[in-house]
C-alpha atoms as a PDB file:
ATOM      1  CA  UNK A   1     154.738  99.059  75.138  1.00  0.00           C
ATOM      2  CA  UNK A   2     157.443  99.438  78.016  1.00  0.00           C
ATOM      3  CA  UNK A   3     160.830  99.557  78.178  1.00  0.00           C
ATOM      4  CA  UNK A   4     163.323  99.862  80.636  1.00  0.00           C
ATOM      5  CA  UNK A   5     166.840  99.225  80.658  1.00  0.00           C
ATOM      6  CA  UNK A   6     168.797  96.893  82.820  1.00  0.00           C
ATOM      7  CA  UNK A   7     171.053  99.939  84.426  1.00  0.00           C
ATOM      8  CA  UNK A   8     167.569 100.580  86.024  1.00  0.00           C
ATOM      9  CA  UNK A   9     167.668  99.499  89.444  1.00  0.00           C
ATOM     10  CA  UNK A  10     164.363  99.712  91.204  1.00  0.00           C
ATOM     11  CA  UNK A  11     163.400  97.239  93.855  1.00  0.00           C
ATOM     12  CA  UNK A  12     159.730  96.249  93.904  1.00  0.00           C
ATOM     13  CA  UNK A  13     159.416  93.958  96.703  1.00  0.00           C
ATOM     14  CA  UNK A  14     157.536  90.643  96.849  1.00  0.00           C
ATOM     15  CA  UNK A  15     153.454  91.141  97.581  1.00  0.00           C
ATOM     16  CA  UNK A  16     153.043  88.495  99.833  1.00  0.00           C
ATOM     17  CA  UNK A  17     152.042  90.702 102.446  1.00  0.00           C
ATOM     18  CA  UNK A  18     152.965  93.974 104.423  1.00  0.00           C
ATOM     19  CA  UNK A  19     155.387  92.189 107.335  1.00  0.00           C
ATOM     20  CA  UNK A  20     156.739  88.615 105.982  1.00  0.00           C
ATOM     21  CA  UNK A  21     160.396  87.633 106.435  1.00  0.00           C
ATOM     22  CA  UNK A  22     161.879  85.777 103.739  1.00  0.00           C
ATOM     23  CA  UNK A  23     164.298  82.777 104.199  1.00  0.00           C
ATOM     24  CA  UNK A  24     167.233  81.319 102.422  1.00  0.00           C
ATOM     25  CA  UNK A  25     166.131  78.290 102.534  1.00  0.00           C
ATOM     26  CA  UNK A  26     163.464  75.996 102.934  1.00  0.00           C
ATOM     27  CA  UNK A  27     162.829  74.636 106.495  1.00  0.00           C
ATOM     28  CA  UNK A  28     162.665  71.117 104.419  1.00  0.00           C
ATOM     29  CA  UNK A  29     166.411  71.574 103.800  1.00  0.00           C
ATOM     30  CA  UNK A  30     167.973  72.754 107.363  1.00  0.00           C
ATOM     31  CA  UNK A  31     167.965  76.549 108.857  1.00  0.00           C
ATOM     32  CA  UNK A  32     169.885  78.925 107.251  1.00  0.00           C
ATOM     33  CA  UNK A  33     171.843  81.993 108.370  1.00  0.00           C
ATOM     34  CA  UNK A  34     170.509  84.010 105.373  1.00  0.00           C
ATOM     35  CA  UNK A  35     167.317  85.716 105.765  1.00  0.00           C
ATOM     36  CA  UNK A  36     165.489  89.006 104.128  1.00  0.00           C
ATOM     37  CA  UNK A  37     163.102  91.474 105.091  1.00  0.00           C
ATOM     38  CA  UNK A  38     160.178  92.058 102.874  1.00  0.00           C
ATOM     39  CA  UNK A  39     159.325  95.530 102.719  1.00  0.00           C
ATOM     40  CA  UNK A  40     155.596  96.561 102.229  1.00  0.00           C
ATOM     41  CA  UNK A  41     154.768  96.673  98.302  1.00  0.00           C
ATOM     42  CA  UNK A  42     152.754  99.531  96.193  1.00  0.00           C
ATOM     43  CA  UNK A  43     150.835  96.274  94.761  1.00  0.00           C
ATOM     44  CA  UNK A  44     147.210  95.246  96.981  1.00  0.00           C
ATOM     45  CA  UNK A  45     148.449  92.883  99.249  1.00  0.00           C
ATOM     46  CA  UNK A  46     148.189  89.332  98.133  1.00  0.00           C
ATOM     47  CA  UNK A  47     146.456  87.540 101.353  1.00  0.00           C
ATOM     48  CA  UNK A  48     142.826  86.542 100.650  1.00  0.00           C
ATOM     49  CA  UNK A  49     139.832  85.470 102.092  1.00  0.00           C
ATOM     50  CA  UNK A  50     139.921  81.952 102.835  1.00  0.00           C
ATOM     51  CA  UNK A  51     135.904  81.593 102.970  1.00  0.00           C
ATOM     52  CA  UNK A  52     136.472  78.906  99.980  1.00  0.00           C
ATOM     53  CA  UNK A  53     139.332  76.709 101.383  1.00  0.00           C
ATOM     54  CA  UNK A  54     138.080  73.979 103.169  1.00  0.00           C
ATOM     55  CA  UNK A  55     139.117  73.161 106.895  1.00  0.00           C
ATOM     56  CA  UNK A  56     141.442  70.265 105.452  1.00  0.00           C
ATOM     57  CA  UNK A  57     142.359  69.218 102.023  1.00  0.00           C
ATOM     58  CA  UNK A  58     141.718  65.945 101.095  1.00  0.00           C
ATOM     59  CA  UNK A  59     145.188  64.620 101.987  1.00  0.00           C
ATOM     60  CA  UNK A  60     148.783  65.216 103.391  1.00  0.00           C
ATOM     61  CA  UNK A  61     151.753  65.203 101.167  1.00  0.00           C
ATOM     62  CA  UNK A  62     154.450  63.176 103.038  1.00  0.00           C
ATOM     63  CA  UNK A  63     157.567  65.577 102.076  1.00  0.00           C
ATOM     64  CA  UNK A  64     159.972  61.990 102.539  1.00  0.00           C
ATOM     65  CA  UNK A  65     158.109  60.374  99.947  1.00  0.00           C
ATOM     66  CA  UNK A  66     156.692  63.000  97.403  1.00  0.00           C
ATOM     67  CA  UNK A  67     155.417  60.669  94.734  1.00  0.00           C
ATOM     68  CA  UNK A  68     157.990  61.039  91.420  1.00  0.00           C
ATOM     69  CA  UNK A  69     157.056  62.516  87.887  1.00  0.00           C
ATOM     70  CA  UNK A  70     158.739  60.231  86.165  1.00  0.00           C
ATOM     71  CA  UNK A  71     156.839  59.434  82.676  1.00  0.00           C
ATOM     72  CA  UNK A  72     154.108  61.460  83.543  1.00  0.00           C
ATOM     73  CA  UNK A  73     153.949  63.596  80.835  1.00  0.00           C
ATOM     74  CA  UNK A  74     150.674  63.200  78.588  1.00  0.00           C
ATOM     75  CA  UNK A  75     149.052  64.199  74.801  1.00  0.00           C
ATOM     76  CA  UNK A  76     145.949  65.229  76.488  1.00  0.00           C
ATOM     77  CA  UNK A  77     144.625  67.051  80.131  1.00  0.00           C
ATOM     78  CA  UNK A  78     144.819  64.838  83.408  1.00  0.00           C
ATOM     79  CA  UNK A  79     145.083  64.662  87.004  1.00  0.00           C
ATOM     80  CA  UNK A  80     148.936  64.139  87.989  1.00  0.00           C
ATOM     81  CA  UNK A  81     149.779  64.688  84.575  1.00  0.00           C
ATOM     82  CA  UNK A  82     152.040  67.520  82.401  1.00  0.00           C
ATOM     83  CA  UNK A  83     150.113  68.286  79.636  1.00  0.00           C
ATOM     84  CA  UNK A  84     153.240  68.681  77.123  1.00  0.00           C
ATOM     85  CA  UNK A  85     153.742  70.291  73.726  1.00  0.00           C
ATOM     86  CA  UNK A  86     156.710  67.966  73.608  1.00  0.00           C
ATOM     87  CA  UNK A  87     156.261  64.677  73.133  1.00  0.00           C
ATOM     88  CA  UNK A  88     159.883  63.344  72.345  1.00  0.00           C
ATOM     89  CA  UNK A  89     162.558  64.207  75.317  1.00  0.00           C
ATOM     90  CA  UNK A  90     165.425  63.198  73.475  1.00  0.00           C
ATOM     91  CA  UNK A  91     167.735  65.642  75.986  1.00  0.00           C
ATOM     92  CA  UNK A  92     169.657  65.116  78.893  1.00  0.00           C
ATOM     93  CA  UNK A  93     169.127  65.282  83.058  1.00  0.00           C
ATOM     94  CA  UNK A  94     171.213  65.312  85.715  1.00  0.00           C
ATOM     95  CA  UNK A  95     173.791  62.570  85.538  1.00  0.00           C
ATOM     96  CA  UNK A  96     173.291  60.524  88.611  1.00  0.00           C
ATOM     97  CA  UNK A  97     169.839  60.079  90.357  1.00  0.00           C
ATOM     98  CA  UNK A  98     170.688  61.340  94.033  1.00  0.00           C
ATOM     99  CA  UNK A  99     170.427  59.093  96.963  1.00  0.00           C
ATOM    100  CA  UNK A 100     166.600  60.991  97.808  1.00  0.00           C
ATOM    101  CA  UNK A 101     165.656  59.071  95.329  1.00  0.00           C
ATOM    102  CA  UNK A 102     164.027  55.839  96.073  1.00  0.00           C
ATOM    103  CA  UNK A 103     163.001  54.359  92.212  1.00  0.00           C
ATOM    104  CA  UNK A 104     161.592  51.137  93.741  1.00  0.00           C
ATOM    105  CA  UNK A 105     159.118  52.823  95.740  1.00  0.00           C
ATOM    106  CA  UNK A 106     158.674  55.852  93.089  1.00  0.00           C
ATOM    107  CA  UNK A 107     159.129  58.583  95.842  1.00  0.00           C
ATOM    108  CA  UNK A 108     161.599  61.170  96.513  1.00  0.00           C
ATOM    109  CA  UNK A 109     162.967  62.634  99.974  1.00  0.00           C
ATOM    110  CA  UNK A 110     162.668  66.500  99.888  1.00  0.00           C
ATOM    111  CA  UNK A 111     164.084  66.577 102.881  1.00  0.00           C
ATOM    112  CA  UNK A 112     167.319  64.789 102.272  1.00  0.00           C
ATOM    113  CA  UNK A 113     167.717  66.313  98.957  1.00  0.00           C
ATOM    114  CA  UNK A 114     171.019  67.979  98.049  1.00  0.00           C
ATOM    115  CA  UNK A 115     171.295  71.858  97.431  1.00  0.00           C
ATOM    116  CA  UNK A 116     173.431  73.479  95.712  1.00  0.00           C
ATOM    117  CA  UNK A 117     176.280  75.518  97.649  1.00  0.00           C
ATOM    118  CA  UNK A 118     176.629  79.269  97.631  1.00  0.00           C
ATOM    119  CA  UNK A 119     174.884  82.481  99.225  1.00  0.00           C
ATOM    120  CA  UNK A 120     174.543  85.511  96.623  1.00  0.00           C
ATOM    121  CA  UNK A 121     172.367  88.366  96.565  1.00  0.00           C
ATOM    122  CA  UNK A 122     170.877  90.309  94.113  1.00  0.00           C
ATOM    123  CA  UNK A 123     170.352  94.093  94.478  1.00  0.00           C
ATOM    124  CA  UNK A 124     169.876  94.639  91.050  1.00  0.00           C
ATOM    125  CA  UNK A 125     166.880  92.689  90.915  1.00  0.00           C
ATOM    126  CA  UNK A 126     163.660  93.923  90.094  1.00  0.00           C
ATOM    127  CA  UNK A 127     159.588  93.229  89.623  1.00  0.00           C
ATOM    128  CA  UNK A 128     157.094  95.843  88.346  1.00  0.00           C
ATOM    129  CA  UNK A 129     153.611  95.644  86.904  1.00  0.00           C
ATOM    130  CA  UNK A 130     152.176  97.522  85.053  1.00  0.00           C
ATOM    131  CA  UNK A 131     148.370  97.811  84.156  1.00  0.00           C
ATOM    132  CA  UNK A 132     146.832  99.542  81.494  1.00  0.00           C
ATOM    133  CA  UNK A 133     144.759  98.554  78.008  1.00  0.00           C
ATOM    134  CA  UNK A 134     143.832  95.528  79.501  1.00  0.00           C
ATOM    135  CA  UNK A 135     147.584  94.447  79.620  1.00  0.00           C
ATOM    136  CA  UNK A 136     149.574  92.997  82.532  1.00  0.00           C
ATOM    137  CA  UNK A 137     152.885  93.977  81.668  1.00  0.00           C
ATOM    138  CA  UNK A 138     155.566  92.440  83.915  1.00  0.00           C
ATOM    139  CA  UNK A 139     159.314  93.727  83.845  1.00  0.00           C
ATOM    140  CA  UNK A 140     161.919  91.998  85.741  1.00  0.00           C
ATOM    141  CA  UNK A 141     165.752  91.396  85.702  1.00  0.00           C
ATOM    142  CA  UNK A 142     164.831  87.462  85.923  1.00  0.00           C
ATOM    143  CA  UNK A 143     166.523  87.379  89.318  1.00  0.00           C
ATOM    144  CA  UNK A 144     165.086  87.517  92.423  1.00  0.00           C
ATOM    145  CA  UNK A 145     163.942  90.656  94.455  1.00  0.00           C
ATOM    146  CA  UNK A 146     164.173  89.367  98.602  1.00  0.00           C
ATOM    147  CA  UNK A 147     165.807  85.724  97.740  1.00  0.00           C
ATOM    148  CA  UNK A 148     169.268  84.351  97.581  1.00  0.00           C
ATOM    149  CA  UNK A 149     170.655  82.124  95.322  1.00  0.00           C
ATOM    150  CA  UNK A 150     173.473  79.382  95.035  1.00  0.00           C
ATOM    151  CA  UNK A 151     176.461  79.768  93.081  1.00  0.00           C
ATOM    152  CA  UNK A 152     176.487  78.746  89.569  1.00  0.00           C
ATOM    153  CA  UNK A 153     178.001  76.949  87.358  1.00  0.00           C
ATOM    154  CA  UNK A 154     178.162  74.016  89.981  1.00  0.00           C
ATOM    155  CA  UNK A 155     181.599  74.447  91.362  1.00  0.00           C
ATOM    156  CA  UNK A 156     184.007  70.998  91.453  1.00  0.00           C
ATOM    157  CA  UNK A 157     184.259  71.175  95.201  1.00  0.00           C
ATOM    158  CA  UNK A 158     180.463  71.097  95.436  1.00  0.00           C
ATOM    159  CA  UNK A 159     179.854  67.519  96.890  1.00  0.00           C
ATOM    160  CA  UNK A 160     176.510  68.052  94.703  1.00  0.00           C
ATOM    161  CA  UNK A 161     178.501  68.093  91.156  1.00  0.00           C
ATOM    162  CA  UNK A 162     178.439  64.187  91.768  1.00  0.00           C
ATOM    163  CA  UNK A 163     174.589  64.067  91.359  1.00  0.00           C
ATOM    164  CA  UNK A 164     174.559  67.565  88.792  1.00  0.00           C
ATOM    165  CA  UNK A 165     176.914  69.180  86.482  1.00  0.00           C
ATOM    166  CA  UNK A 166     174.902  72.471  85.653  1.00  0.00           C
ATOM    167  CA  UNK A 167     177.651  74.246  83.889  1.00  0.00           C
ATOM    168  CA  UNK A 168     175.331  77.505  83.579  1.00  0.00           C
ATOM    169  CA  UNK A 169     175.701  80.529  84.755  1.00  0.00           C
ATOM    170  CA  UNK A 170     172.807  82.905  86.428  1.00  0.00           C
ATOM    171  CA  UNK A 171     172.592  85.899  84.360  1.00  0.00           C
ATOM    172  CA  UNK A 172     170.708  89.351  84.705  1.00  0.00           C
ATOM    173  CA  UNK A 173     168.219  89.603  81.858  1.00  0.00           C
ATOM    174  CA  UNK A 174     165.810  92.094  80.673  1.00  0.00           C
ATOM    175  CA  UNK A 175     162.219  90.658  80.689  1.00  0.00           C
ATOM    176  CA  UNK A 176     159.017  91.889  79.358  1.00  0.00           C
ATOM    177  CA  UNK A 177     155.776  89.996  79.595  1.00  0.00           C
ATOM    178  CA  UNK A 178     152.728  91.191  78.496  1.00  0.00           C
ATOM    179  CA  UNK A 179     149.607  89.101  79.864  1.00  0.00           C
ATOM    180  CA  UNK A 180     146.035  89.985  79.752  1.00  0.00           C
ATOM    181  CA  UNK A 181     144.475  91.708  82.715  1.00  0.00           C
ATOM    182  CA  UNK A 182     141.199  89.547  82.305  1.00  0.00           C
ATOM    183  CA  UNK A 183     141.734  85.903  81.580  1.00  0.00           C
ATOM    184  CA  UNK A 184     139.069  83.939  80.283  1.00  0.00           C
ATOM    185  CA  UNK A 185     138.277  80.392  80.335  1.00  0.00           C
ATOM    186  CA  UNK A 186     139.008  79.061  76.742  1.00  0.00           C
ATOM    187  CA  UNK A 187     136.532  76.746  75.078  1.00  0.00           C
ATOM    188  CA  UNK A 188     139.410  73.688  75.505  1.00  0.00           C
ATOM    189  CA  UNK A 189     142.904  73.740  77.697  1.00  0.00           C
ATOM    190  CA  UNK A 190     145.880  73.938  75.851  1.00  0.00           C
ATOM    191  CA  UNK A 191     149.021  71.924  76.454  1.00  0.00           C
ATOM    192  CA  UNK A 192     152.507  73.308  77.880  1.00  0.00           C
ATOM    193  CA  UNK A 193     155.613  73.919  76.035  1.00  0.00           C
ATOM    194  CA  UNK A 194     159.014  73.678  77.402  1.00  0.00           C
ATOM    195  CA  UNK A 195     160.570  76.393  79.396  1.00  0.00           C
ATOM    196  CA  UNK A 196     158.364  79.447  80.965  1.00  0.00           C
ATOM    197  CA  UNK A 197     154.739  78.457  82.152  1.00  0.00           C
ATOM    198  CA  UNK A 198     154.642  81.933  83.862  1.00  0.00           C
ATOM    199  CA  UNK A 199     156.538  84.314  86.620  1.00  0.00           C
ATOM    200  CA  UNK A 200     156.433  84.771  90.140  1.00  0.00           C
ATOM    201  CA  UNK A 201     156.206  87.863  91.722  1.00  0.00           C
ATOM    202  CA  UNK A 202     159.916  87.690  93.629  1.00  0.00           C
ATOM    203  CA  UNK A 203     160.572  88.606  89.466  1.00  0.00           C
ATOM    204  CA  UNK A 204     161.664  85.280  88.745  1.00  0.00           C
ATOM    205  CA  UNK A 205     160.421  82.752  85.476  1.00  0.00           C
ATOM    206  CA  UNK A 206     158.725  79.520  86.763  1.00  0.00           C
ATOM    207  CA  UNK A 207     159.038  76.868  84.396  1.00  0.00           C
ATOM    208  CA  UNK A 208     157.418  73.477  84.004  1.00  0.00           C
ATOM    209  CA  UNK A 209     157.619  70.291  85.817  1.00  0.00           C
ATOM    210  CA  UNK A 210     160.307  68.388  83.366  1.00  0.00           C
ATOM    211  CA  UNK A 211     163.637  68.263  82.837  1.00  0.00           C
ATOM    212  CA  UNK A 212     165.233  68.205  79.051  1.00  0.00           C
ATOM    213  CA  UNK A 213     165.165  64.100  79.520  1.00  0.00           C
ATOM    214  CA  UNK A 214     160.817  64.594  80.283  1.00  0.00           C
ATOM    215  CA  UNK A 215     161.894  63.400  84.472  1.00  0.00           C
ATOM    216  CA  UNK A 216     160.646  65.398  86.706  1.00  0.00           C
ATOM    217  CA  UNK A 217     162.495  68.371  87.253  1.00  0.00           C
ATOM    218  CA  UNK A 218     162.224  68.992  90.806  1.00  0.00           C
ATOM    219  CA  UNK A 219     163.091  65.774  92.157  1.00  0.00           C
ATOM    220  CA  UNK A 220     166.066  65.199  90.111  1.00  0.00           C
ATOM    221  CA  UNK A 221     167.764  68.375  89.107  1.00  0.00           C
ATOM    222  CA  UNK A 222     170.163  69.619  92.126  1.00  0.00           C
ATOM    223  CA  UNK A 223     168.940  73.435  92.686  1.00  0.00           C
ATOM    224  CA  UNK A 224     169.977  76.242  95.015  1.00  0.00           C
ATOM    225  CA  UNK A 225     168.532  77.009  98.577  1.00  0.00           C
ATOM    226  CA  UNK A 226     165.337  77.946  96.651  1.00  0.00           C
ATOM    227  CA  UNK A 227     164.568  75.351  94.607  1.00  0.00           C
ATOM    228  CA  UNK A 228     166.357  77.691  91.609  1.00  0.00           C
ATOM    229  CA  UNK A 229     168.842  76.743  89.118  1.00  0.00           C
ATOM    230  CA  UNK A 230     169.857  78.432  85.739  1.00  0.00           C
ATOM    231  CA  UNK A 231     168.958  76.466  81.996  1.00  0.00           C
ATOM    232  CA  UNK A 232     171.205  76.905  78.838  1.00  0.00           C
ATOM    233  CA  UNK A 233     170.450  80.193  78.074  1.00  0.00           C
ATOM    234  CA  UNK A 234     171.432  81.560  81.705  1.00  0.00           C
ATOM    235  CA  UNK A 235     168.089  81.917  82.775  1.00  0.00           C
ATOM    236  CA  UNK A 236     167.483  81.581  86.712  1.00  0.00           C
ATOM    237  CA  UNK A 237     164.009  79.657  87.220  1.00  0.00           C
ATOM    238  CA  UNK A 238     162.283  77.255  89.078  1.00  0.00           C
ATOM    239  CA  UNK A 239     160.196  74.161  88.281  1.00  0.00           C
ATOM    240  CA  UNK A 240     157.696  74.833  91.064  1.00  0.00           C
ATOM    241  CA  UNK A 241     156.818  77.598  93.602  1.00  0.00           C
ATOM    242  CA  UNK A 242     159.866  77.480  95.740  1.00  0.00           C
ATOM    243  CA  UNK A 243     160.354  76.511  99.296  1.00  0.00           C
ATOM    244  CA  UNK A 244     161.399  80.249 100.316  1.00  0.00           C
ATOM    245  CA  UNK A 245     158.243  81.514  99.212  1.00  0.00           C
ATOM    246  CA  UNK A 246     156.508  78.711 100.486  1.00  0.00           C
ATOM    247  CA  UNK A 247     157.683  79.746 104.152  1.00  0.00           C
ATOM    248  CA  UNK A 248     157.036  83.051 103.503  1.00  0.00           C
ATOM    249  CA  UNK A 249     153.184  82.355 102.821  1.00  0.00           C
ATOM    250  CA  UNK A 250     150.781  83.013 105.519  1.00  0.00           C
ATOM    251  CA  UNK A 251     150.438  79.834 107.830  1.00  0.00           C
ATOM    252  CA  UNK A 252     146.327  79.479 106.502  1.00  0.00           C
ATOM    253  CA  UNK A 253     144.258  81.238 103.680  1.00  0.00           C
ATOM    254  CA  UNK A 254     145.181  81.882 100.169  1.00  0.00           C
ATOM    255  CA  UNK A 255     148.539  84.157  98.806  1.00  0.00           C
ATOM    256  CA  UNK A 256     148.829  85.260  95.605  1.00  0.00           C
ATOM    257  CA  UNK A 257     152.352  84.246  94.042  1.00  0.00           C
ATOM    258  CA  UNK A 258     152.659  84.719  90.252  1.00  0.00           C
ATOM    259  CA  UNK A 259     150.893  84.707  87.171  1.00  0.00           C
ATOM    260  CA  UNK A 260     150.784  81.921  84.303  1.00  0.00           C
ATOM    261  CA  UNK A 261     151.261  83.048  80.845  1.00  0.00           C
ATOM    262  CA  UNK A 262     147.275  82.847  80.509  1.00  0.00           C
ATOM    263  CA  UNK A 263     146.576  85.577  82.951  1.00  0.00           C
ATOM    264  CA  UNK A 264     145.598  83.816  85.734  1.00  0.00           C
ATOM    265  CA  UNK A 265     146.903  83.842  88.959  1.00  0.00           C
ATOM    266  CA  UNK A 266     149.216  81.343  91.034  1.00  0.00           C
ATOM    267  CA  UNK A 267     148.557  80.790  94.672  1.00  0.00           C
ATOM    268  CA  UNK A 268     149.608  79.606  97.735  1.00  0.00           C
ATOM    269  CA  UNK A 269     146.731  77.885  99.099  1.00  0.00           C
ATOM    270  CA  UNK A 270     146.680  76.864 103.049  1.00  0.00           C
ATOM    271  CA  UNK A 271     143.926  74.929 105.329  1.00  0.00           C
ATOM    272  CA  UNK A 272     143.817  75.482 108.918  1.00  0.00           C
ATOM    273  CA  UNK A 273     145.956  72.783 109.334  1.00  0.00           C
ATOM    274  CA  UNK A 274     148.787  74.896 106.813  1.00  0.00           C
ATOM    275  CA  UNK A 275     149.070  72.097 104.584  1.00  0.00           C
ATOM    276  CA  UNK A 276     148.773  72.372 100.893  1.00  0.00           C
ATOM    277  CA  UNK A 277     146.520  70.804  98.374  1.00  0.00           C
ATOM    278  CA  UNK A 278     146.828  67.604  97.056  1.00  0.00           C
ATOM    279  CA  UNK A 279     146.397  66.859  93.373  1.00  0.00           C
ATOM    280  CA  UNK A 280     143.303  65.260  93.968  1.00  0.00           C
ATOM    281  CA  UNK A 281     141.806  68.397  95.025  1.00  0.00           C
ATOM    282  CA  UNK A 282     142.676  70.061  92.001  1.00  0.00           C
ATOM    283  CA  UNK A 283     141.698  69.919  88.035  1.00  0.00           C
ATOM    284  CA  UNK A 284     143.273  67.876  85.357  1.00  0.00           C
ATOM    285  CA  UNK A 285     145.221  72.324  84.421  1.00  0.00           C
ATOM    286  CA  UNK A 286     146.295  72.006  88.491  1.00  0.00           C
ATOM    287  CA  UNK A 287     143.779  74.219  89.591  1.00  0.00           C
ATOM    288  CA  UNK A 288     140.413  75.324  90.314  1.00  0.00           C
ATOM    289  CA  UNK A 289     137.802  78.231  90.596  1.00  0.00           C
ATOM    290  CA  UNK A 290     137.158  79.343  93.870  1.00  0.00           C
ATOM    291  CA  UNK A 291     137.015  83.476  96.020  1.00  0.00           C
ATOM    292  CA  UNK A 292     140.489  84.480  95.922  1.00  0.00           C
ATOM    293  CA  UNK A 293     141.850  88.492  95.790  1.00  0.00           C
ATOM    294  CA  UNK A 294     142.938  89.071  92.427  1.00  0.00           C
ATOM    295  CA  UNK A 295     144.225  92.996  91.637  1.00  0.00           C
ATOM    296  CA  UNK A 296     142.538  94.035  94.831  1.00  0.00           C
ATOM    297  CA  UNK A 297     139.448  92.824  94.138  1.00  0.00           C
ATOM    298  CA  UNK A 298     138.068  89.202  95.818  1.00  0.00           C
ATOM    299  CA  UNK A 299     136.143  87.298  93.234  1.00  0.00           C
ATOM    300  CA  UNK A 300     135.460  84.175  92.042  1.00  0.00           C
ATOM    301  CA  UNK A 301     137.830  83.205  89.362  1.00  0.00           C
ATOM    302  CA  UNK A 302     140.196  80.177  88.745  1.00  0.00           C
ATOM    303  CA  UNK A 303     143.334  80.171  89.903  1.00  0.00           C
ATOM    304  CA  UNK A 304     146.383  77.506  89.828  1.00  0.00           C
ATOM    305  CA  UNK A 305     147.143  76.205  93.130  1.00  0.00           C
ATOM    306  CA  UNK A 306     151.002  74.900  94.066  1.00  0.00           C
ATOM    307  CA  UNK A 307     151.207  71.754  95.715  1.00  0.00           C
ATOM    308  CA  UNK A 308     153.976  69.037  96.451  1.00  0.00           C
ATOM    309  CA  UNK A 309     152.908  66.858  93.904  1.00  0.00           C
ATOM    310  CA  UNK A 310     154.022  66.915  90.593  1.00  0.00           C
ATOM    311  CA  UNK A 311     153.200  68.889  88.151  1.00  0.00           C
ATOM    312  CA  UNK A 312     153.262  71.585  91.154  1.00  0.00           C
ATOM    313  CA  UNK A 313     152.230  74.138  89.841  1.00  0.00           C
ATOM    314  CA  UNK A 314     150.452  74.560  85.740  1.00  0.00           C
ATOM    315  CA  UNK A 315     149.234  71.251  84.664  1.00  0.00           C
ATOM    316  CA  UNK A 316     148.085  72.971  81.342  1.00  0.00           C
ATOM    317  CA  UNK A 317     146.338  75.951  80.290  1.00  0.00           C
ATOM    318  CA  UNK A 318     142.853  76.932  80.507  1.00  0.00           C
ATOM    319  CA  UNK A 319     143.162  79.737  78.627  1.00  0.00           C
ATOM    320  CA  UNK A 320     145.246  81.143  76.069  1.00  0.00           C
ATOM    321  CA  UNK A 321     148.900  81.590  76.826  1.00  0.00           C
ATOM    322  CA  UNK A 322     150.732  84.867  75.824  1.00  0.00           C
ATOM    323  CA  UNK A 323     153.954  84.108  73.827  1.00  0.00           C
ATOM    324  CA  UNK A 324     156.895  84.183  75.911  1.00  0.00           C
ATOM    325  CA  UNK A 325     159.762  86.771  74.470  1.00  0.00           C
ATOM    326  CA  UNK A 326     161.755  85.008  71.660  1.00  0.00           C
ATOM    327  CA  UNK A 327     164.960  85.440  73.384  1.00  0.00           C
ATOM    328  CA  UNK A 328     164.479  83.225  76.084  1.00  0.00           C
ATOM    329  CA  UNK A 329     165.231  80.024  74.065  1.00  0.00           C
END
């Protein structure tokens, strides 16, 4: 097993290529003044072949009117559906549904959505893998390595306290996440529990689509310039794969962007036009198999795909999940 203590400081950047620059921010949500250089990683790089996207997906996401995830959670696998563990959301959202929110229609404006205020850095952030016994083991400080986030708890003079009160705090944490090197396929997909569905390789836990009332998470929560915000136990995360790393993606072909707790990889995948998939070209676990470069190596494997659509990103699992450390909840 490793170990490594959080007075460790060593920066592993983001594989999402040799020469990307990073934003602040999403260009959904204005320009921003903050930006990062991505330094070249020790990791293969993540950009692979795109010989099995197609030249267009088989839609456009309108980013005004991103269909909601409200009550979309299910007991069983399914297109546009969370597979959830939980079944009875008996917590608490944000407090006011925000004026992006159009309930009559059932859409939300991404690019009208309120962000949270604040610019800080994090240079004690940190990613490493490490390979060996057919183990994935991932450290990180839970914060990320090129990306900046708001300030937290939500502060009074934020004009967005009137839509969220997130009283938490982001916190540096010591995480260690063992995942198997060779995922496999299991004989039937397994349903999603609250919290962690995996990590992204900027270091940082991506959770799943809902919020503690079962809404959906993205649309309604009020996050940070990268669609980040911190839970009850101080943990930074996101509920999809964030605009920032989104914009950092190669234009076309496929980028490898995290893991999910069942080994398999998370991508960023682009047609020649640069748009995303839709649900509808993905599986009822938000994915499918198709040639992507996975540990240096391009194969064909299935992979989860990020889209615009909830549940963005894991859907459920196809194989079996590794437990996620018992201090996170």
């Amino acid at each position: 097993m490793f170990t490594r203590s959080l007075t460790s400081r060593t920066t592993v950047a983001l594989s999402l290529g040799a020469m990307l620059i990073l934003s602040g921010c999403s260009s959904d949500k204005g320009d921003s003044t903050a930006t990062a250089t991505a330094t070249p990683s020790t990791e293969p790089t993540a950009a692979a072949s795109a010989i099995d996207i197609p030249d267009a997906w088989s839609g456009v996401i309108d980013t005004t009117a991103i269909p909601l995830g409200d009550d979309r959670t299910s007991t069983s696998p399914a297109v546009d559906y969370l597979y959830s563990c939980k079944t009875d959301f008996s917590g608490r959202g944000p407090v006011n549904g925000g004026p992006w929110i159009d309930y009559d229609a059932g859409t939300w404006d991404a690019t009208t959505k309120a962000t949270v205020e604040g610019a800080l850095s994090w240079p004690q952030a940190y990613y490493d893998e490490q390979v060996g016994h057919d183990t994935r083991t991932i450290l990180t400080a839970n914060l990320p390595t090129e990306q900046m986030t708001g300030a937290f708890p939500i502060a009074d003079t934020d004009p967005v306290k009137e839509f969220d009160r997130n009283p938490n705090e982001i916190d540096e944490k010591l995480v260690e996440l063992a995942l198997t090197l060779s995922p496999a396929i299991a004989s039937e997909p397994s349903c999603v529990a609250m919290g962690a569905v995996g990590v992204l390789k900027n270091g940082v836990y991506l959770y799943n689509a809902v919020d503690a009332s079962g809404g959906d998470a993205v649309a309604h929560e009020t996050q940070d310039r990268c669609d980040g915000h911190p839970d009850g136990g101080d943990f930074y995360h996101y509920h999809d794969v964030p605009s920032c790393l989104r914009d950092a993606a190669p234009e076309t072909g496929s980028t490898l962007v995290g893991y999910a707790l069942d080994g398999f990889g998370i991508y960023i995948e682009r047609d020649s036009n640069g748009n995303l998939p839709t649900n509808a070209d993905l599986d009822e676990c938000h994915g499918r198999t198709s040639t992507v470069l996975f540990d240096g190596v391009e194969q064909e494997m299935y992979h989860y795909s990020a889209t615009r659509e909830f549940p963005f990103t894991v859907g459920c699992y196809v194989g079996d999940p590794a437990p996620v450390p018992s201090h996170e909840h």
